[in-house]
C-alpha atoms as a PDB file:
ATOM      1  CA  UNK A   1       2.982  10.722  -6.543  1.00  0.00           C
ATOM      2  CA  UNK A   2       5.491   8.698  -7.832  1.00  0.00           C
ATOM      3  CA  UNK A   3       5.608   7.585 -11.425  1.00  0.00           C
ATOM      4  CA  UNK A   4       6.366   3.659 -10.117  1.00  0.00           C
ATOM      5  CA  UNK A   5       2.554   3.457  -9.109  1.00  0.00           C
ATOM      6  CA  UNK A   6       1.622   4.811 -12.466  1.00  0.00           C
ATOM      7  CA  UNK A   7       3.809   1.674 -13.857  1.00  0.00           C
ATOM      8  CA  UNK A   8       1.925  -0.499 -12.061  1.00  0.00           C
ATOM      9  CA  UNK A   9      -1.262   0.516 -12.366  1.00  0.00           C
ATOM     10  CA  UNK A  10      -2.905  -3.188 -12.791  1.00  0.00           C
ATOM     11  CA  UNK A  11       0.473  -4.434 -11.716  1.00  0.00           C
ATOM     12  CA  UNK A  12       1.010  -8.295 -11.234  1.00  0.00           C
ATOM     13  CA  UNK A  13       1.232  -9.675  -7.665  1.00  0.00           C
ATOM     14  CA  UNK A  14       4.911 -10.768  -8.476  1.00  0.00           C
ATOM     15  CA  UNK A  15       5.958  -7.269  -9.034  1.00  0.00           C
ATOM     16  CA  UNK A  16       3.685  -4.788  -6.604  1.00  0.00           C
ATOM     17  CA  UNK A  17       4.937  -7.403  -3.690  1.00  0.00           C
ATOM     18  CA  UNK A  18       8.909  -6.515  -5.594  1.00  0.00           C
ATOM     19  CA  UNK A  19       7.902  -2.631  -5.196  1.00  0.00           C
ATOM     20  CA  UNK A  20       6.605  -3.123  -1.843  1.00  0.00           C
ATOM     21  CA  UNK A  21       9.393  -4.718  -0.238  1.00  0.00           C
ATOM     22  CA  UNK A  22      11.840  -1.761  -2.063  1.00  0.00           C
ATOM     23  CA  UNK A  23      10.186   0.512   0.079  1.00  0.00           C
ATOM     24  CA  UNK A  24       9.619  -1.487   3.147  1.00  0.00           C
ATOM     25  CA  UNK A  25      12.449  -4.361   3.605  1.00  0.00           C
ATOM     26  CA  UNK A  26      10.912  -5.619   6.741  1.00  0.00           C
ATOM     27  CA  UNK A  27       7.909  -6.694   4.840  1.00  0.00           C
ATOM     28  CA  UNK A  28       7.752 -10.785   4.608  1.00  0.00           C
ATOM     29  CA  UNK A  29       6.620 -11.402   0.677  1.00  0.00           C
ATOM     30  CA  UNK A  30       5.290 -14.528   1.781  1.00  0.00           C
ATOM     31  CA  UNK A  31       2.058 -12.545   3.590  1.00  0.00           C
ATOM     32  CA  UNK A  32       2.328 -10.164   0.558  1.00  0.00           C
ATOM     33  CA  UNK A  33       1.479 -12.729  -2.154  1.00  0.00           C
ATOM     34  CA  UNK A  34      -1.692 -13.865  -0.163  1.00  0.00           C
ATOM     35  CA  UNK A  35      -3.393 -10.499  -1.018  1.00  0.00           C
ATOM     36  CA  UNK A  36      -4.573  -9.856  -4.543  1.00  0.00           C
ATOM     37  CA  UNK A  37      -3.053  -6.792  -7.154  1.00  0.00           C
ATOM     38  CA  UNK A  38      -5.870  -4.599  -5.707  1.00  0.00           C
ATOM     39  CA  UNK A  39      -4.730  -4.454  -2.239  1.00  0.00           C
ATOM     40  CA  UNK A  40      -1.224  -4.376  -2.721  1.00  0.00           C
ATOM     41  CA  UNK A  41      -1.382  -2.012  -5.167  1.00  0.00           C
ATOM     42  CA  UNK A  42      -3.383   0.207  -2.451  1.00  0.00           C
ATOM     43  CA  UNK A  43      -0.422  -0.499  -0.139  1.00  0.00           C
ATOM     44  CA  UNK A  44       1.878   0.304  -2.274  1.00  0.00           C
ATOM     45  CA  UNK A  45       0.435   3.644  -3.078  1.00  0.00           C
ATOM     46  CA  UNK A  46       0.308   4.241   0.428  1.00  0.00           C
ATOM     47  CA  UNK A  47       4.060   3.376   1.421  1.00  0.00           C
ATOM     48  CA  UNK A  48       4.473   5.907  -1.586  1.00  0.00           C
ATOM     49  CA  UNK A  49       2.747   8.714   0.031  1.00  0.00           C
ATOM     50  CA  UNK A  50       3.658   8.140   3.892  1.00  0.00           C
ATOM     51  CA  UNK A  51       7.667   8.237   1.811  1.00  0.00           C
ATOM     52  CA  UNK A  52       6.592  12.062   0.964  1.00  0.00           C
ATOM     53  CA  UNK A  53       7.161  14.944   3.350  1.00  0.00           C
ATOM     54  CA  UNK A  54       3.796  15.734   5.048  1.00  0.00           C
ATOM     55  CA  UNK A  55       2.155  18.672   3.877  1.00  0.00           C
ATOM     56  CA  UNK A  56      -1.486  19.720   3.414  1.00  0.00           C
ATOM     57  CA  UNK A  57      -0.771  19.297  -0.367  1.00  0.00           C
ATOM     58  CA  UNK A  58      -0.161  15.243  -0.026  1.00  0.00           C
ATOM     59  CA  UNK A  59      -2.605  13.875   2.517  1.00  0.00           C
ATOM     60  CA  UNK A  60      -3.255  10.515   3.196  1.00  0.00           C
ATOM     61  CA  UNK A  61      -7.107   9.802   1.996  1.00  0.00           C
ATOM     62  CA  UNK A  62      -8.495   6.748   2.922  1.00  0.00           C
ATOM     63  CA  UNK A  63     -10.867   5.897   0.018  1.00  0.00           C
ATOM     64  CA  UNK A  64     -13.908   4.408   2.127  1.00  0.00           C
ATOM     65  CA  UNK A  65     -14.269   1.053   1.443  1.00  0.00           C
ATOM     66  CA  UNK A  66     -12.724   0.267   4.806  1.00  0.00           C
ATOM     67  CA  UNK A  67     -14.056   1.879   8.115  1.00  0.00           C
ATOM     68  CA  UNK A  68     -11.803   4.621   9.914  1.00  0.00           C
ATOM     69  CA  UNK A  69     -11.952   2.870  12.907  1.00  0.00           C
ATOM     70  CA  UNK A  70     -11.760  -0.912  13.584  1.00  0.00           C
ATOM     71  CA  UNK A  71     -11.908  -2.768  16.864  1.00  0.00           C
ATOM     72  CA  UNK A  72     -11.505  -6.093  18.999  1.00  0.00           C
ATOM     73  CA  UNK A  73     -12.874  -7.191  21.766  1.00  0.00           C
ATOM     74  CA  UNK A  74     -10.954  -9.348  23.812  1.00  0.00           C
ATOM     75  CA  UNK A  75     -12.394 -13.367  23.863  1.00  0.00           C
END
């Protein structure tokens, strides 16, 4: 893991969404800033890891609070 998410561990929204778009230009910091330092942090932490080579020593582990498979159904 990188030592930037250790940095930001509580992190203000000003600077996660900074360290988020460092890793991912594309993303539009306007639609960052409407999620709070939890989420982005999350994200961030994630961008991190997916920035690793893959290996069964640095998986991916989605920490439950969300559910592994989400759906739509069309209106």
């Amino acid at each position: 893991m990188s030592t930037m998410t250790n940095d930001l561990a509580p992190g203000t929204v000003d600077h996660l969404v900074e360290s988020i778009v460092a890793l991912n230009p594309g993303a539009d910091r306007s639609w960052l800033v409407t999620f709070d330092a939890y989420d982005l942090h999350r994200y961030l932490q994630h961008l991190e890891c997916a920035g690793e080579p893959r290996a069964c020593a640095t998986p991916w582990r989605r920490l439950g609070d969300t559910p592994a498979i989400v759906s739509r159904t069309a209106a």
